[in-house]
N, C-alpha and C. Protein backbone atom coordinates (compact mmCIF):
# COMPACT_ATOMS: atom_id res chain seq x y z
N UNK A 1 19.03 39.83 137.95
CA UNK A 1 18.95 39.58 139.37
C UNK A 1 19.85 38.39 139.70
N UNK A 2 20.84 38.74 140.41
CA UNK A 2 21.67 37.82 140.99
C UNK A 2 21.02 36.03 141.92
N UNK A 3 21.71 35.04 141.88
CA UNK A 3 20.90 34.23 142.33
C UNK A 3 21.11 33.98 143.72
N UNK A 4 19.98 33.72 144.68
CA UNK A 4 20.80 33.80 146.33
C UNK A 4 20.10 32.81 147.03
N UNK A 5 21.31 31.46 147.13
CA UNK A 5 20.81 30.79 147.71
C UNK A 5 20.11 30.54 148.66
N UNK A 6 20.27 31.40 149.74
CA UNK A 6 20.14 31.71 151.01
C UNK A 6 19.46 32.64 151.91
N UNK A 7 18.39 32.78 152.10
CA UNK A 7 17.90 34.06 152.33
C UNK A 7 17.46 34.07 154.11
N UNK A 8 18.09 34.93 154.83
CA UNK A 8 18.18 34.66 156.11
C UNK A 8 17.49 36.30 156.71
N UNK A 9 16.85 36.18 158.10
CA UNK A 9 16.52 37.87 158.21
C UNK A 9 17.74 37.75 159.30
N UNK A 10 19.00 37.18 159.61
CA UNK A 10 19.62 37.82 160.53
C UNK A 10 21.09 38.46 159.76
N UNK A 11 21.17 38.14 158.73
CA UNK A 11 22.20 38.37 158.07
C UNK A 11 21.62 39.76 156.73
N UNK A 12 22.77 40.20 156.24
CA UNK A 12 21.89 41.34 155.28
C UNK A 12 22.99 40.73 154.00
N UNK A 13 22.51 41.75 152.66
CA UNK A 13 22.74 41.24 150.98
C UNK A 13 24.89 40.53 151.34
N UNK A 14 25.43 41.89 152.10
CA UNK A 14 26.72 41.12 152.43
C UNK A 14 27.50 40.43 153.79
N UNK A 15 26.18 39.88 153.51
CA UNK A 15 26.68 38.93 155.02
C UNK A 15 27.25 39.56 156.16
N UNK A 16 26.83 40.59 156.84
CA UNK A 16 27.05 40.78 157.96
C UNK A 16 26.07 40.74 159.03
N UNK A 17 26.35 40.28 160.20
CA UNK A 17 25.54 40.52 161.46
C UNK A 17 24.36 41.43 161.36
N UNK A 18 23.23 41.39 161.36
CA UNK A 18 22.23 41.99 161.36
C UNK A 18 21.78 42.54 162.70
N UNK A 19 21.24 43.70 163.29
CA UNK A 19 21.27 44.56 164.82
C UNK A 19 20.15 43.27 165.62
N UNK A 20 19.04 42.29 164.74
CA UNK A 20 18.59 41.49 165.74
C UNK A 20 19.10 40.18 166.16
N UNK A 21 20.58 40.05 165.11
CA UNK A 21 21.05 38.65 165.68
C UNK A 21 22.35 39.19 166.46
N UNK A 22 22.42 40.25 166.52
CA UNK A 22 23.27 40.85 167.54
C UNK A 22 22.90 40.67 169.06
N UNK A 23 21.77 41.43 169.07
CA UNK A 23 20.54 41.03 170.30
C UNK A 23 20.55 39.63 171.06
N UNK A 24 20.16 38.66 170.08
CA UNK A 24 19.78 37.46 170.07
C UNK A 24 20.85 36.68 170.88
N UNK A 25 22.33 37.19 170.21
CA UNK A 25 23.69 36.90 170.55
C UNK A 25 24.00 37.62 171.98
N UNK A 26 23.15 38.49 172.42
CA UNK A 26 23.81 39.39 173.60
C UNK A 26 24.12 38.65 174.86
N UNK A 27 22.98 38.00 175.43
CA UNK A 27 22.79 37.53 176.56
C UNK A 27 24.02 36.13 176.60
N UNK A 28 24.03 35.50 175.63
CA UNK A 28 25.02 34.14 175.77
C UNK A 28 26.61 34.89 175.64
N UNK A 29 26.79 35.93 175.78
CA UNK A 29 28.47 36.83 175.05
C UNK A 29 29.34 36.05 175.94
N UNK A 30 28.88 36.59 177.44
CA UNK A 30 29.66 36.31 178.56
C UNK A 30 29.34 34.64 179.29
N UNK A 31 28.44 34.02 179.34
CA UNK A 31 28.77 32.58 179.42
C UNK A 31 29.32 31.87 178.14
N UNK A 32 29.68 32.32 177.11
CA UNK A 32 30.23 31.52 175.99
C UNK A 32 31.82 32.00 176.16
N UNK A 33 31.79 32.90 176.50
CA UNK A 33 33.72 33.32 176.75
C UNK A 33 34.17 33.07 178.12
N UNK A 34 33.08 32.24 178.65
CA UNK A 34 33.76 31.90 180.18
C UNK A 34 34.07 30.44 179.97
N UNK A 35 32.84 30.02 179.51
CA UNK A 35 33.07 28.71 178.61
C UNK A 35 34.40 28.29 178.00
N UNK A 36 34.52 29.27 177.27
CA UNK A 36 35.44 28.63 176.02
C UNK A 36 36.95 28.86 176.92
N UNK A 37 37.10 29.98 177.41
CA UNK A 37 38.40 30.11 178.72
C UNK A 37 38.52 28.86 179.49
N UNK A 38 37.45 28.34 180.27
CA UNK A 38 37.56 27.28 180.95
C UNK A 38 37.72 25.77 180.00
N UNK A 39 37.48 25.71 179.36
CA UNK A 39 37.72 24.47 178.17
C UNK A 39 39.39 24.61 177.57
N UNK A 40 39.53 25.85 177.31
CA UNK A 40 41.03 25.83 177.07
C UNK A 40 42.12 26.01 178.09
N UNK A 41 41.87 26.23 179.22
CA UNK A 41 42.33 26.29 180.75
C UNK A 41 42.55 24.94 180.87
N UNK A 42 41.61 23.47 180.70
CA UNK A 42 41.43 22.48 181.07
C UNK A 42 42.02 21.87 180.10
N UNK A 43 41.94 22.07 178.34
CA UNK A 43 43.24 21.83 177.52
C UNK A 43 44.69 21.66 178.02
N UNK A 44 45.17 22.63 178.05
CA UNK A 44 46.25 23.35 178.36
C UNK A 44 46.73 22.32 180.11
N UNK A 45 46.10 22.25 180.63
CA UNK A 45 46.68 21.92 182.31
C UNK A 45 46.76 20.08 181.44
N UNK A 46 46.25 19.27 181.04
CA UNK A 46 46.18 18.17 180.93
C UNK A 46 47.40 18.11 180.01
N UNK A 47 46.92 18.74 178.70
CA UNK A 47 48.38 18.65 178.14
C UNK A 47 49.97 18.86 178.88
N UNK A 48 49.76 20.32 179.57
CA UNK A 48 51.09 20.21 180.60
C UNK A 48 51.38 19.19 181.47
N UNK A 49 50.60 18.84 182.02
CA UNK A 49 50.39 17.70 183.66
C UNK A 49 51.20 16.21 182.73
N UNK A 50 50.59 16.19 181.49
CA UNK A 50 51.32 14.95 180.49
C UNK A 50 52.35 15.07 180.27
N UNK A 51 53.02 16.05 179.47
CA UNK A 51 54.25 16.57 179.49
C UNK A 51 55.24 16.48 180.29
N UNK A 52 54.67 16.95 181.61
CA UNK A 52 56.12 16.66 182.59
C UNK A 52 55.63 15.14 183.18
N UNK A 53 54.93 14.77 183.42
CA UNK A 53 54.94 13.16 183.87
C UNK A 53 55.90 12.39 182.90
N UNK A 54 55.53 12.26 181.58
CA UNK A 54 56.34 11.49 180.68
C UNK A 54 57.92 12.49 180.90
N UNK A 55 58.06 13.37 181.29
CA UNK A 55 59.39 13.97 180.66
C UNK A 55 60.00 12.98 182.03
N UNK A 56 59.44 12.79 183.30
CA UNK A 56 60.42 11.97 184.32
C UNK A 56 60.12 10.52 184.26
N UNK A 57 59.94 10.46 183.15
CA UNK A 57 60.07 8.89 182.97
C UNK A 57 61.55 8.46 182.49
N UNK A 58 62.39 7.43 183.30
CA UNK A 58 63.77 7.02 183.04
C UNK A 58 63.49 5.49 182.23
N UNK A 59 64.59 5.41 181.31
CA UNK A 59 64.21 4.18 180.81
C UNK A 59 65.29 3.54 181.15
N UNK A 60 65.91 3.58 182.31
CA UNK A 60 67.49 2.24 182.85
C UNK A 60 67.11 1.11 182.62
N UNK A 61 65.40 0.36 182.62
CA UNK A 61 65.08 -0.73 182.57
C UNK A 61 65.03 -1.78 181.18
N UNK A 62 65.41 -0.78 180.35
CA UNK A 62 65.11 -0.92 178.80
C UNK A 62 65.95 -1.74 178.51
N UNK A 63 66.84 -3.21 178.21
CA UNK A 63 67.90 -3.68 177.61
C UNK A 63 67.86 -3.00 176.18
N UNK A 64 68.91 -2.96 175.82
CA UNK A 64 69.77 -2.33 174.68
C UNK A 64 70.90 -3.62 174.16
N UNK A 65 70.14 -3.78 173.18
CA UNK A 65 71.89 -4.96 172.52
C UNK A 65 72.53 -3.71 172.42
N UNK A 66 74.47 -4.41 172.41
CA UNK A 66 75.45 -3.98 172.20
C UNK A 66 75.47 -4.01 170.17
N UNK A 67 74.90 -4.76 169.62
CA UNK A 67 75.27 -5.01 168.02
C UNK A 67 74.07 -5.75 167.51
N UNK A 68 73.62 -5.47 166.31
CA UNK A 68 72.46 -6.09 165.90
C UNK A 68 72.59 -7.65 165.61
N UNK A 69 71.64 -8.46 165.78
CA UNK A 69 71.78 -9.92 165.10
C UNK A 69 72.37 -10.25 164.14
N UNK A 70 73.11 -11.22 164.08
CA UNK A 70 73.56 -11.59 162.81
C UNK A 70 72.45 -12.44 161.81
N UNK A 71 72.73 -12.53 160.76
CA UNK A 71 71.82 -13.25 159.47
C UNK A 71 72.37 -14.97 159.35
N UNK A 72 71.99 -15.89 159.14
CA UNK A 72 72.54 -16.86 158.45
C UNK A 72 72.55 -16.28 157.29
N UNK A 73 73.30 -17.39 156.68
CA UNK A 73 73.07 -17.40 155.08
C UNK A 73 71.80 -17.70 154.21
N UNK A 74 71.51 -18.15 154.67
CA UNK A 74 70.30 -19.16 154.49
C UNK A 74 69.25 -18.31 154.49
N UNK A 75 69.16 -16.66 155.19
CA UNK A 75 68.34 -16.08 155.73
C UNK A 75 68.99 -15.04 154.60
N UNK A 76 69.62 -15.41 154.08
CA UNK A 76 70.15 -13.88 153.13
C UNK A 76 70.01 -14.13 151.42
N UNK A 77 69.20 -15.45 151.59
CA UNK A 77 68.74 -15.50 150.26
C UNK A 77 67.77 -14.38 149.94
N UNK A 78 67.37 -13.74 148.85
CA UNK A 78 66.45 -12.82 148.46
C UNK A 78 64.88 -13.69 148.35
N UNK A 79 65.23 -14.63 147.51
CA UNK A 79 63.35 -15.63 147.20
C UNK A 79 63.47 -16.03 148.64
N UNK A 80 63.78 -16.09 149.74
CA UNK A 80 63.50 -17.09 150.86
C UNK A 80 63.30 -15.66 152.29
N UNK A 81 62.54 -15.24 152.39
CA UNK A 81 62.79 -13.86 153.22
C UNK A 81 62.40 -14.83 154.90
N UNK A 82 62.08 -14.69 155.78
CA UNK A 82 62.77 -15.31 157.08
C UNK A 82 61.37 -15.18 157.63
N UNK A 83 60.28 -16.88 158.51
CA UNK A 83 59.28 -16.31 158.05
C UNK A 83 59.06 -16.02 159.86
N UNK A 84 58.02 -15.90 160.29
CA UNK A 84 57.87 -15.43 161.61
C UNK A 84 58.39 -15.83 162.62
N UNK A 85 58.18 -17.41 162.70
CA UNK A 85 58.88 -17.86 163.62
C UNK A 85 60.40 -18.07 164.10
N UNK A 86 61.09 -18.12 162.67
CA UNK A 86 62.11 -17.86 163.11
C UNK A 86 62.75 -16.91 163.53
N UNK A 87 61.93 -15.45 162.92
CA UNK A 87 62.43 -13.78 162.98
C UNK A 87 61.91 -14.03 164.93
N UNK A 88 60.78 -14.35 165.16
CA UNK A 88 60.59 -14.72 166.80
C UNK A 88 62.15 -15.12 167.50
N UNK A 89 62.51 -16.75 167.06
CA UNK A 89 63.30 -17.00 167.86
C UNK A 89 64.84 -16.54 167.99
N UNK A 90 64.90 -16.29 166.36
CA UNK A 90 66.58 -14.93 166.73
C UNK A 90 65.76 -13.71 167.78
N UNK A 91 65.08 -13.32 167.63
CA UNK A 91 64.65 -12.08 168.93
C UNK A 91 65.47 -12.77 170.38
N UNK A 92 64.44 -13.99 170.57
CA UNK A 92 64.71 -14.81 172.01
C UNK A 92 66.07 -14.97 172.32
N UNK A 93 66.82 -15.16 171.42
CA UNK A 93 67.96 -15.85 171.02
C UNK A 93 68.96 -14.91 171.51
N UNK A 94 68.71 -13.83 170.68
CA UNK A 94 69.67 -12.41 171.15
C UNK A 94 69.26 -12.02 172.35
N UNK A 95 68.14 -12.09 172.94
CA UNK A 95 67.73 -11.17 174.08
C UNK A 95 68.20 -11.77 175.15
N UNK A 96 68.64 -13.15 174.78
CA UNK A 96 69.30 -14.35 176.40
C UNK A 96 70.61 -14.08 176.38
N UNK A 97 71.34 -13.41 174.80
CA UNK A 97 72.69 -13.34 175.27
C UNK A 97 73.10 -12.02 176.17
């Protein structure tokens, strides 16, 4: 005798739908597929509505350097890596020129 974890009366030996959980299932068929339409209706419009908002977003306001910062030397040692504050004030530094 095989071992079965599980012993259910709506299901039968190979797991299929049994005629009283069919029943059971009848009455919810049509509010669960109106449901699930309207949830993915409401997916779908938010995701789109996002989509084109961000797609007319212009970025003219954005400065853009022309060439990246230069390094000192001093900053191009390997044991000495560049510590916050100064990586801060080359930012400032470049962004005024």
């Amino acid at each position: 005798m095989p071992y079965k974890p599980f012993q259910s009366t709506y299901y039968d030996e190979r797991m299929r739908a049994s005629p009283a959980l069919l029943r059971a299932r009848a009455p919810y068929l049509i509010k669960n597929t109106i449901t699930g339409f309207a949830i993915c209706s409401l997916v779908i419009g938010i995701y789109t509505y996002t989509i084109n908002v961000i797609s007319q977003d212009e970025f003219d306001d954005v400065v853009v350097p022309d060439e990246p910062a230069k390094r000192s030397i001093a900053q191009m040692q390997p044991n000495s890596p560049p510590s916050t504050t100064q990586s801060v004030q080359q930012a400032v530094a470049a962004r005024k020129q």
